[in-house]
Protein backbone atom coordinates (compact mmCIF):
# COMPACT_ATOMS: atom_id res chain seq x y z
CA UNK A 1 8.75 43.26 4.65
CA UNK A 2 8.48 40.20 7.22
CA UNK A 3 4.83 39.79 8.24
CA UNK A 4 4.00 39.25 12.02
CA UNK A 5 2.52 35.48 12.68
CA UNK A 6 2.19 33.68 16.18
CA UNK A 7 3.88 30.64 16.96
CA UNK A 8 2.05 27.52 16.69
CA UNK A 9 3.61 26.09 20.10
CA UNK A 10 3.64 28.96 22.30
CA UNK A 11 1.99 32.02 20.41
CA UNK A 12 4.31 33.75 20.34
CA UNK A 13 4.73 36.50 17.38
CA UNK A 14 6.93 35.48 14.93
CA UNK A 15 9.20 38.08 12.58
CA UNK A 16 11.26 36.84 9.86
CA UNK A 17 9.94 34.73 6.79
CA UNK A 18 6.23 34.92 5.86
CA UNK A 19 5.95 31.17 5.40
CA UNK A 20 7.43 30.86 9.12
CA UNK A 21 5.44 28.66 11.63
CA UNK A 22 7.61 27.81 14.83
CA UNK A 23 9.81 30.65 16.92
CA UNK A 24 12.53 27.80 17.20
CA UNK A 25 13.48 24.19 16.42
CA UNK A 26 11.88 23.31 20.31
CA UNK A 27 8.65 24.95 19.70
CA UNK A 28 8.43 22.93 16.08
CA UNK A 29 9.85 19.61 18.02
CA UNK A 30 7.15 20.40 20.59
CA UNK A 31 4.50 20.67 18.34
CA UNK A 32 5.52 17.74 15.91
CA UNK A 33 5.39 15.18 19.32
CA UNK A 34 2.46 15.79 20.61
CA UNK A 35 0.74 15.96 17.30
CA UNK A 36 2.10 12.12 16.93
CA UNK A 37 2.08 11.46 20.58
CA UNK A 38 -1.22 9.21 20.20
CA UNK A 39 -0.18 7.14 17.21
CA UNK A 40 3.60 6.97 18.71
CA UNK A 41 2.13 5.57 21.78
CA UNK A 42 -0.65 2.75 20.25
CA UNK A 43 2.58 1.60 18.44
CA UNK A 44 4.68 1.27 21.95
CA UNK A 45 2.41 -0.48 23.21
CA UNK A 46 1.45 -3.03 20.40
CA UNK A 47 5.69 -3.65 20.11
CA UNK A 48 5.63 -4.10 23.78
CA UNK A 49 2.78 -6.91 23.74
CA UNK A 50 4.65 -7.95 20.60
CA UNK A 51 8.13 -8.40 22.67
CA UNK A 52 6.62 -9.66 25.79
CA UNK A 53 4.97 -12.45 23.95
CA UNK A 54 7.48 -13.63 22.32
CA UNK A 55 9.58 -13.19 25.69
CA UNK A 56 7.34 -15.96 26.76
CA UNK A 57 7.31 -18.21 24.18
CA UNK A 58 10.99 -18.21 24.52
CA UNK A 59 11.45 -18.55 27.80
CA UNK A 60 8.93 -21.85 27.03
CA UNK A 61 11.48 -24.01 25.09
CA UNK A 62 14.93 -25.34 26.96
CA UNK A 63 17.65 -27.92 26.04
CA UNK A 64 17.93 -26.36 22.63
CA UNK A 65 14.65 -27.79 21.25
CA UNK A 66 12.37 -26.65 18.80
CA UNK A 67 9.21 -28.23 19.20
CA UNK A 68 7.55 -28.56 22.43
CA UNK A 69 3.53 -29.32 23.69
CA UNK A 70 1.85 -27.53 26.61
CA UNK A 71 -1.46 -26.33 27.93
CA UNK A 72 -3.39 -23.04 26.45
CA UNK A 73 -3.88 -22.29 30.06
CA UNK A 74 -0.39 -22.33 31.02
CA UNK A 75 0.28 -19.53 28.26
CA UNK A 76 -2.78 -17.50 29.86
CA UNK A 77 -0.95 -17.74 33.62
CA UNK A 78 2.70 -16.40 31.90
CA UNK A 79 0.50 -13.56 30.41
CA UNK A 80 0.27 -14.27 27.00
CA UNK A 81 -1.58 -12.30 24.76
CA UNK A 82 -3.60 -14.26 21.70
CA UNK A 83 -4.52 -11.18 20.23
CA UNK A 84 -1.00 -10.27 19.13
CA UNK A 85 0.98 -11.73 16.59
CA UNK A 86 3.22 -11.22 13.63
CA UNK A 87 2.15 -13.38 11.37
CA UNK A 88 0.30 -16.39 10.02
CA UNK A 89 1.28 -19.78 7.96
CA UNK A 90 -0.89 -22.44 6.74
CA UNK A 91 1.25 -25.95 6.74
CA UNK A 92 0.08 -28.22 4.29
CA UNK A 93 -2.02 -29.99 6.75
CA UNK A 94 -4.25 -26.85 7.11
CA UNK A 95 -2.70 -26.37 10.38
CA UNK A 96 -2.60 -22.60 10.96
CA UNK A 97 0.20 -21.42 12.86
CA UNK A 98 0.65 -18.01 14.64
CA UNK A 99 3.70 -16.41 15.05
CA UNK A 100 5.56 -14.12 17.11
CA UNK A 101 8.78 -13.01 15.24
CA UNK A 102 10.80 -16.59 14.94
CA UNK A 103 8.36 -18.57 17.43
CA UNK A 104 4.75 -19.63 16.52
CA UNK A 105 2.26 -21.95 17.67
CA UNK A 106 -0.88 -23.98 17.06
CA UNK A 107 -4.13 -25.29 18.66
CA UNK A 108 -4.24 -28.48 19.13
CA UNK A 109 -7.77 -30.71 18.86
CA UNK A 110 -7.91 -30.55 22.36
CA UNK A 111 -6.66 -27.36 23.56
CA UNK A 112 -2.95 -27.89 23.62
CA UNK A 113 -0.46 -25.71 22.01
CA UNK A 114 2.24 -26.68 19.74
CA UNK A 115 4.95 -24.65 19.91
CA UNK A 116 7.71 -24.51 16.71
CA UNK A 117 10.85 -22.17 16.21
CA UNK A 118 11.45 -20.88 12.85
CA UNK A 119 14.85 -21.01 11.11
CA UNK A 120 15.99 -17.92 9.79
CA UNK A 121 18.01 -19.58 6.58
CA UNK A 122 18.86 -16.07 4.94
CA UNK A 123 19.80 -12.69 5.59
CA UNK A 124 19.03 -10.84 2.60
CA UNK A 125 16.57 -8.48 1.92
CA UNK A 126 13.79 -11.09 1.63
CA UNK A 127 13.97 -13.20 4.64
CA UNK A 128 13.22 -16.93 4.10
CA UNK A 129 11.89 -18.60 6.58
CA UNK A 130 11.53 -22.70 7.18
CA UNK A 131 9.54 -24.36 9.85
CA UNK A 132 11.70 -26.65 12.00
CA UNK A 133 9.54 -29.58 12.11
């Protein structure tokens, strides 16, 4: 004997297994997205400030270089956004670098920024990565 539940989407009544919750895949899809909607949407936008910074440090470097000097305030004008990065290194000089994917930079003594690509040297499962300079 099936016993009569209401649909957690759209209330409607249910018939069929006890342990049923949705009427139909939609109604469970439905529910499922908006019940992750807020954490699925922090996430776009932290991978979009992610991707537009390093967009912009990109678009920085030119003639194949990868090491290049310029102003903190230029970086502010393209819309770069300090508070997001993907990771840190400490160079033996105590230099702390912050990266953006392959790209990272550091403050200089006097405001500047150095900018320095990353070599990706392998492909495997642990990636290995070497400073360029």
């Amino acid at each position: 004997m099936a016993r009569l539940n209401f649909c957690m989407n759209c209330s409607k009544k249910l018939k069929g297994r006890i342990d049923k919750k949705f009427c139909n895949d939609f109604c469970k899809n439905t529910f499922n997205n908006n019940a992750k909607a807020p954490v699925n949407n922090l996430m776009r936008n932290i991978n979009n400030a992610l991707a537009r910074n390093r967009k912009i440090l990109e678009n920085c470097f030119s003639d194949n270089k990868s090491e290049i000097t310029l102003s903190k305030e230029i970086l502010f004008q393209l819309g770069y956004n300090f508070n997001y990065y993907t990771g840190t290194l400490l160079t033996e000089n105590n230099h702390v670098y912050y990266y953006c994917y392959n790209i990272g930079f550091r403050e200089g003594p006097q405001g500047e920024i150095y900018l320095s690509k990353m070599l990706f040297t392998n492909f495997d499962s642990d990636i290995n990565l070497k400073p360029t300079g």
